[in-house]
Protein backbone atom coordinates (compact mmCIF):
# COMPACT_ATOMS: atom_id res chain seq x y z
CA UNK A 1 24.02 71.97 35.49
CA UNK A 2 20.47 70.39 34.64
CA UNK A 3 21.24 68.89 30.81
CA UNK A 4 18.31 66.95 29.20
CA UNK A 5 19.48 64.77 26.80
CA UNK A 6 17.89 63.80 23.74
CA UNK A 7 16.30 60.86 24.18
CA UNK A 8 14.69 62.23 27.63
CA UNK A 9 12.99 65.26 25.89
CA UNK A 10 11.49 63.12 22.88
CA UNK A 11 14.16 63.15 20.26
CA UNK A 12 16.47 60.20 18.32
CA UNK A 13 19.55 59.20 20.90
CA UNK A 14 22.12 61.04 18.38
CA UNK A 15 21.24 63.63 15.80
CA UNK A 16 21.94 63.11 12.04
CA UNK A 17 23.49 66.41 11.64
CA UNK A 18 27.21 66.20 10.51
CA UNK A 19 29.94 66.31 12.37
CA UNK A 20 32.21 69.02 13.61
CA UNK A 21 35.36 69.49 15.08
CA UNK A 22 35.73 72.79 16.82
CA UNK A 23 34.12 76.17 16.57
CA UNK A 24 35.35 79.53 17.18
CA UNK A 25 32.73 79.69 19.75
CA UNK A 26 28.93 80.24 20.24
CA UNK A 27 26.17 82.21 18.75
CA UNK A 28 23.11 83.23 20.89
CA UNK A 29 20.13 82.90 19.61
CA UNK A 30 15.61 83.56 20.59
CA UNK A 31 12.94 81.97 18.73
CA UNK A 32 11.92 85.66 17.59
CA UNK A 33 8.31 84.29 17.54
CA UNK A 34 5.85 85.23 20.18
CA UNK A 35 6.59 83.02 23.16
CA UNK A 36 4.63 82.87 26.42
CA UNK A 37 6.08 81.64 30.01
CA UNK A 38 4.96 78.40 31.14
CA UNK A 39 5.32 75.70 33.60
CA UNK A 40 8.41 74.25 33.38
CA UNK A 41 6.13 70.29 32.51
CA UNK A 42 5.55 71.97 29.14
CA UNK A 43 9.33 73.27 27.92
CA UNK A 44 9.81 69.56 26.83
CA UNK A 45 6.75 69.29 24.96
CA UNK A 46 7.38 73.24 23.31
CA UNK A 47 11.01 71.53 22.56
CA UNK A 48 9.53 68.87 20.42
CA UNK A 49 7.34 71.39 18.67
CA UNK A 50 10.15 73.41 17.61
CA UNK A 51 12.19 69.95 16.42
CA UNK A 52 8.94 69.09 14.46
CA UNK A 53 8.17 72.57 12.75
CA UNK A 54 11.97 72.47 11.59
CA UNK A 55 12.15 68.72 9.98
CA UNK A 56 8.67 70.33 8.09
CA UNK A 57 10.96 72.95 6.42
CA UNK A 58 11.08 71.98 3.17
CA UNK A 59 13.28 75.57 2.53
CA UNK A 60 15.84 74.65 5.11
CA UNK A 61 15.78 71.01 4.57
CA UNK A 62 16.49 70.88 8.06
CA UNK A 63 18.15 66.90 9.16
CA UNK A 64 17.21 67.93 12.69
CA UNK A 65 16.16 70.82 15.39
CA UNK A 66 18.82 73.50 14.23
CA UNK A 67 20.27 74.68 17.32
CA UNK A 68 22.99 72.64 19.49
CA UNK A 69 21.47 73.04 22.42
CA UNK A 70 18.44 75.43 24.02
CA UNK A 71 17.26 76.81 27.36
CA UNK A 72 13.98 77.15 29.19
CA UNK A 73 13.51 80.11 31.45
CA UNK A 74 13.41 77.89 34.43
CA UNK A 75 16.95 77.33 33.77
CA UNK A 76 17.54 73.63 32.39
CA UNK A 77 19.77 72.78 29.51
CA UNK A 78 18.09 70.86 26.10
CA UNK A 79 20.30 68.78 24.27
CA UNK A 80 19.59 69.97 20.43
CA UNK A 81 22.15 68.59 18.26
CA UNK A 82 24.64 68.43 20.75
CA UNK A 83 28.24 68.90 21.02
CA UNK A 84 30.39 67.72 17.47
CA UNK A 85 27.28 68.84 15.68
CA UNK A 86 27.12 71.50 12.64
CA UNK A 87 24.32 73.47 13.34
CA UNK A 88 21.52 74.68 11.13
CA UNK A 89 20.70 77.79 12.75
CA UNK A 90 23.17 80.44 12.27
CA UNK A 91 22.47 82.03 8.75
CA UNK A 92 24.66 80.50 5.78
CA UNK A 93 27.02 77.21 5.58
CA UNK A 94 30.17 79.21 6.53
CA UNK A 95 28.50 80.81 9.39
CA UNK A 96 26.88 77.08 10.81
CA UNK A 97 30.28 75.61 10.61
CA UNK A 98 32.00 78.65 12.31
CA UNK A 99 29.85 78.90 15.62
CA UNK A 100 27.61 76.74 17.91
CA UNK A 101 24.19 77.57 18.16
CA UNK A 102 22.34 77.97 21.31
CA UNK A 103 18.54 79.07 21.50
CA UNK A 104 16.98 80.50 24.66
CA UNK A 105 13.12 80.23 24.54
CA UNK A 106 12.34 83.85 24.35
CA UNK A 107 10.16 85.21 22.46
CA UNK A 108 9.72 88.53 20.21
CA UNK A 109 6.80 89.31 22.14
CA UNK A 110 4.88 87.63 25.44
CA UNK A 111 8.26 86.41 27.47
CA UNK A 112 10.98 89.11 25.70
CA UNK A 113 13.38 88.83 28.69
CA UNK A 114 15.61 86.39 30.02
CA UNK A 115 14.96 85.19 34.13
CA UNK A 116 18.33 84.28 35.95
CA UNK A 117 18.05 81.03 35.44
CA UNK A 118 17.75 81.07 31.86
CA UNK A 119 21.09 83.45 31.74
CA UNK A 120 22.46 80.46 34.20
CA UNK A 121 21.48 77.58 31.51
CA UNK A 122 22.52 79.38 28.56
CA UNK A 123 26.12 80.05 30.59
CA UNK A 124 25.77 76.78 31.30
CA UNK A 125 25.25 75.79 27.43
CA UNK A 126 27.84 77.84 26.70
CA UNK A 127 30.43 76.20 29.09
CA UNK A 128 29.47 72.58 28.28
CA UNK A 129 30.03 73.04 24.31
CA UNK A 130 33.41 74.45 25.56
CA UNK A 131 34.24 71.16 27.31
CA UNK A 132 33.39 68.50 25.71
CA UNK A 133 32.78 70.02 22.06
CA UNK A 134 35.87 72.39 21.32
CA UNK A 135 34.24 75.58 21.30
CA UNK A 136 36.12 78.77 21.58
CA UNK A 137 35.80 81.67 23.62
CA UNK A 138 33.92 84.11 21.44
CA UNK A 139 30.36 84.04 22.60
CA UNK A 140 28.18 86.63 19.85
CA UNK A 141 24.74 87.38 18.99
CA UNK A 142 23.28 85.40 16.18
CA UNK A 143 22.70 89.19 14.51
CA UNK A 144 26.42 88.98 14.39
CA UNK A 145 28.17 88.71 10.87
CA UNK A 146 24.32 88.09 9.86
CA UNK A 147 21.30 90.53 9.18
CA UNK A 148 18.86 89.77 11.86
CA UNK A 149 17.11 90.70 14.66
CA UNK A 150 18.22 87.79 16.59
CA UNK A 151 18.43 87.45 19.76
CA UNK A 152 16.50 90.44 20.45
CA UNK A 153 17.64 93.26 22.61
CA UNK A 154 17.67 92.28 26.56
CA UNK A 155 19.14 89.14 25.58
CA UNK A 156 22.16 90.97 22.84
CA UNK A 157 22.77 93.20 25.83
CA UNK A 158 23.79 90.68 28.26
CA UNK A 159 25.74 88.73 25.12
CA UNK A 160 27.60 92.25 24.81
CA UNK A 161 28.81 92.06 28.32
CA UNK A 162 30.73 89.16 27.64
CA UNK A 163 27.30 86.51 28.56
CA UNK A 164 27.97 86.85 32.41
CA UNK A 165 26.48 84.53 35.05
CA UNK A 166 23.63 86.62 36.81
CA UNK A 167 25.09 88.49 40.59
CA UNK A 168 23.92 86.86 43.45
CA UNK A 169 22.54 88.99 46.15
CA UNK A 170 24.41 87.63 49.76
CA UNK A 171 21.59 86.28 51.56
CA UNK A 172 21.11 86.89 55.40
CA UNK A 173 23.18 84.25 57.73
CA UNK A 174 20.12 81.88 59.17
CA UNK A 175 19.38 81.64 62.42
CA UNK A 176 20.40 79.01 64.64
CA UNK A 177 18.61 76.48 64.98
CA UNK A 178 17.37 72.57 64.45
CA UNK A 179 18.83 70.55 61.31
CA UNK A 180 15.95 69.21 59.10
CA UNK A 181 16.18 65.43 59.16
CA UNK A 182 15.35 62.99 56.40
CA UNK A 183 14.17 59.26 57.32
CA UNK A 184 15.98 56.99 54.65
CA UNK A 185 13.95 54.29 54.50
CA UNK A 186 10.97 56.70 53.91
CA UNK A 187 12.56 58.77 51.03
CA UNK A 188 13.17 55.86 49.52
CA UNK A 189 9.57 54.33 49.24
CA UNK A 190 8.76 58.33 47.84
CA UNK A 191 11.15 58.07 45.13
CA UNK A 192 9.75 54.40 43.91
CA UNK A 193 6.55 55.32 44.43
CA UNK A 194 5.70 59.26 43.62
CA UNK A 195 4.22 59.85 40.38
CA UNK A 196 4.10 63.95 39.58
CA UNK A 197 1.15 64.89 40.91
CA UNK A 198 1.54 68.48 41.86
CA UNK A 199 -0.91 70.38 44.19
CA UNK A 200 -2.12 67.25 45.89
CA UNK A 201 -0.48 66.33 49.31
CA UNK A 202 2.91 64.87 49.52
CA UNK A 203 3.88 61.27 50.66
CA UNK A 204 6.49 62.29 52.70
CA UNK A 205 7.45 66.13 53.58
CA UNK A 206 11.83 64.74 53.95
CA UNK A 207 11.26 64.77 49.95
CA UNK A 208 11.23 68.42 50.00
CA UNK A 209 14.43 68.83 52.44
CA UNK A 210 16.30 66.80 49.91
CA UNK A 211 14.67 68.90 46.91
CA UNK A 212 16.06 71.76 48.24
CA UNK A 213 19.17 70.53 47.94
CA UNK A 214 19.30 69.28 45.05
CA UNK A 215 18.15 73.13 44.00
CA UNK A 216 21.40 74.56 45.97
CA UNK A 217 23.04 72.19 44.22
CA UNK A 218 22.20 73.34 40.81
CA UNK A 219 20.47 69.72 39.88
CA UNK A 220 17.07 70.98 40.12
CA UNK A 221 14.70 73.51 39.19
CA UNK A 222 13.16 75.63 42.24
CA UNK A 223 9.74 75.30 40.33
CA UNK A 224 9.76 71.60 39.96
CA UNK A 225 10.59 71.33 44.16
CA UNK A 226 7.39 70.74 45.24
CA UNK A 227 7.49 68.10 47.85
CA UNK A 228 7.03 64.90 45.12
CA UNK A 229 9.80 62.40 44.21
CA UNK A 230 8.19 62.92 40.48
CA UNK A 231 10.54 62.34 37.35
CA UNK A 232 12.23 65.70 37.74
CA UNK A 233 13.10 64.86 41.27
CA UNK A 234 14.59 61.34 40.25
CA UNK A 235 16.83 62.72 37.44
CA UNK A 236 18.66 65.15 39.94
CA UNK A 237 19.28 63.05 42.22
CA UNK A 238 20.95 60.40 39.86
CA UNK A 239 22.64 64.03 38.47
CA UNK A 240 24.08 64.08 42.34
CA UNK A 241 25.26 60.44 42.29
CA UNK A 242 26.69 60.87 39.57
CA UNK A 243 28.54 64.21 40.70
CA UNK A 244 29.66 61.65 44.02
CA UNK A 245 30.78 59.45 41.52
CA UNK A 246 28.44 56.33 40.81
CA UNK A 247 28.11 55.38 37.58
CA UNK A 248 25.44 53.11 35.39
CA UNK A 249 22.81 51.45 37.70
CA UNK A 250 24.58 53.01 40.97
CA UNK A 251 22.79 56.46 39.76
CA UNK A 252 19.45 55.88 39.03
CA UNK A 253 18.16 58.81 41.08
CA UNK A 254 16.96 56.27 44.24
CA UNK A 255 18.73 57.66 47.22
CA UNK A 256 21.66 55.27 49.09
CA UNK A 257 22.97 56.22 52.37
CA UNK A 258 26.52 57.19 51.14
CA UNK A 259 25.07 59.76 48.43
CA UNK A 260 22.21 61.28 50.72
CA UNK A 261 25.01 61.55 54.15
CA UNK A 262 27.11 63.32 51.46
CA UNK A 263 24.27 65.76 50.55
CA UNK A 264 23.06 65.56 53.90
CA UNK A 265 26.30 67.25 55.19
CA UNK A 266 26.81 69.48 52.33
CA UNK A 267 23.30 71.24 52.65
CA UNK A 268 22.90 71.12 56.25
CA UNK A 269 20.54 68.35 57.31
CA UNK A 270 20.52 65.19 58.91
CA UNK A 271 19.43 61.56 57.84
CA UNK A 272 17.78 58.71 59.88
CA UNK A 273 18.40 55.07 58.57
C-alpha cells in the first residue's frame, strides 16, 4: 500500500477536524465534477486543489479537505483527514460521524470509471481506516441513507459487490533464463543523485530492475517506474525498509545491502556490491 501522508502532498501534518472514535464503516465517494486522467505528477497538485476549493466554502465551513482519505487512478492512497477524523463529506452531522469518507478521483464525466489500481487504493483505504482507525465492516455508497448521485454508477456497482479487490489474470510462467543484476554501489549514487526527469536517459538502467520491484511489491506505481531514482522512487523504497523493518533514518529510501538482498531474493534478481 502506497499512502501519502499529509505533509508529503501539501497539507498541515494533522488536520483540525475533530476527533472520532470508531465508525460503522466507510462511505464511497467521486468528485461528481468533470474529471480528466492525468499523469500521476499532477494527482498531488489536483489534491491540493480540492483541499483549497473546500476551506473557500463559506456554506460548508469546511476546517479541512472533507474526505478521510482519497485515491488517484494510478492507485496511491492520499491522506485527507486521516484515521480518528470526523469527516465533512458524507451529507448531515449524524451521517459524518457514522461513516468514513473516502473519495476516488472520478469524475461525472471525462474519467467516469475506476482503473484496477484505483479499486486496489480505495480497498486499500478502506482496509487501513479499518486498522488503525476503528472502522467497521459496512463499506456503502455515499448515495446511501443520503439523496445523491454519489459515487456514480461503475463505481456504486463495484461498492454493491461488497468493494472487491480487482481478479488477477495468472500470468504465463517466464522462461528460463539470466537473473537481472543490480550493482550496489551504482544504485546508490542514482538514488542521491536522480532528480525526476522523465523521458530523458537514465543514469543507471539497475534503477529500473529495482523499480519493478518495488511495483510487485505494491510500493510503487507502474507509471512512475521509469528508470529514475526520482522522489516517487525514493519513497518506496523507504516504504520497503520499512516493511523489512528499519525505522527513522534507517528508511530513508537509499538502498543498504540487507534491504536490497532481501528484495533482491524476493523478486528474482541479483545484486553486486
Amino acid at each position: 500500500m502506497a499512502i501519502i501522508r499529509r505533509s508529503q502532498w501539501g497539507a498541515p501534518a494533522t488536520s483540525p477536524a475533530s476527533y472520532i472514535g470508531s465508525t460503522r464503516g466507510v462511505k464511497v465517494h467521486y468528485l461528481g465534477t468533470a474529471y480528466s486522467s492525468r499523469p500521476h505528477a499532477e494527482c498531488a497538485a489536483y489534491v491540493r486543489q480540492i483541499r483549497a476549493s473546500h476551506l473557500a466554502n463559506k456554506t460548508e465551513n469546511y476546517v479541512d479537505i472533507a474526505y478521510n482519505f482519497l485515491v488517484c487512478e494510478h492507485g496511491d492512497v492520499f491522506e485527507g483527514r486521516g484515521a480518528h477524523k470526523r469527516t465533512g463529506a458524507n451529507g448531515t452531522a449524524a451521517l459524518n460521524t457514522q461513516d468514513y469518507a473516502v473519495c476516488a478521483l472520478l469524475g461525472s464525466s471525462g474519467l467516469t470509471k475506476p482503473t484496477e489500481a484505483m479499486l486496489h487504493g480505495l480497498r486499500d483505504a478502506i482496509e487501513e481506516l479499518r486498522a488503525n482507525g476503528r472502522a467497521g465492516s459496512w463499506v456503502g455508497g455515499h448515495k446511501d441513507g443520503h439523496p445523491t448521485s454519489c459515487p456514480g454508477d461503475a463505481l456504486y456497482d463495484w461498492v454493491q459487490r461488497g468493494a472487491p479487490r480487482p481478479a488477477t489474470a495468472a500470468e504465463p510462467k517466464p522462461t528460463p533464463g539470466p537473473k537481472p543484476s543490480v550493482d550496489l554501489s551504482k544504485l546508490v549514487a542514482a538514488a542521491k543523485a536522480d532528480p525526476p526527469k522523465r523521458g530523458t536517459p537514465v543514469s543507471y538502467y539497475g534503477t529500473k530492475t529495482v523499480e519493478s520491484a518495488l511495483v510487485a511489491e505494491g510500493l510503487l506505481a507502474r507509471d512512475v517506474a521509469d528508470g529514475h531514482y526520482g522522489t516517487a522512487t525514493v519513497r518506496a523504497y523507504a516504504a520497503w525498509q520499512r516493511k523489512c523493518g528499519y525505522k527513522g533514518a534507517d528508511a530513508d529510501g537509499i538502498p543498504g545491502p540487507e534491504s536490497l538482498k532481501k528484495l533482491a531474493t524476493k523478486r528474482g534478481f541479483t545484486i553486486t556490491p
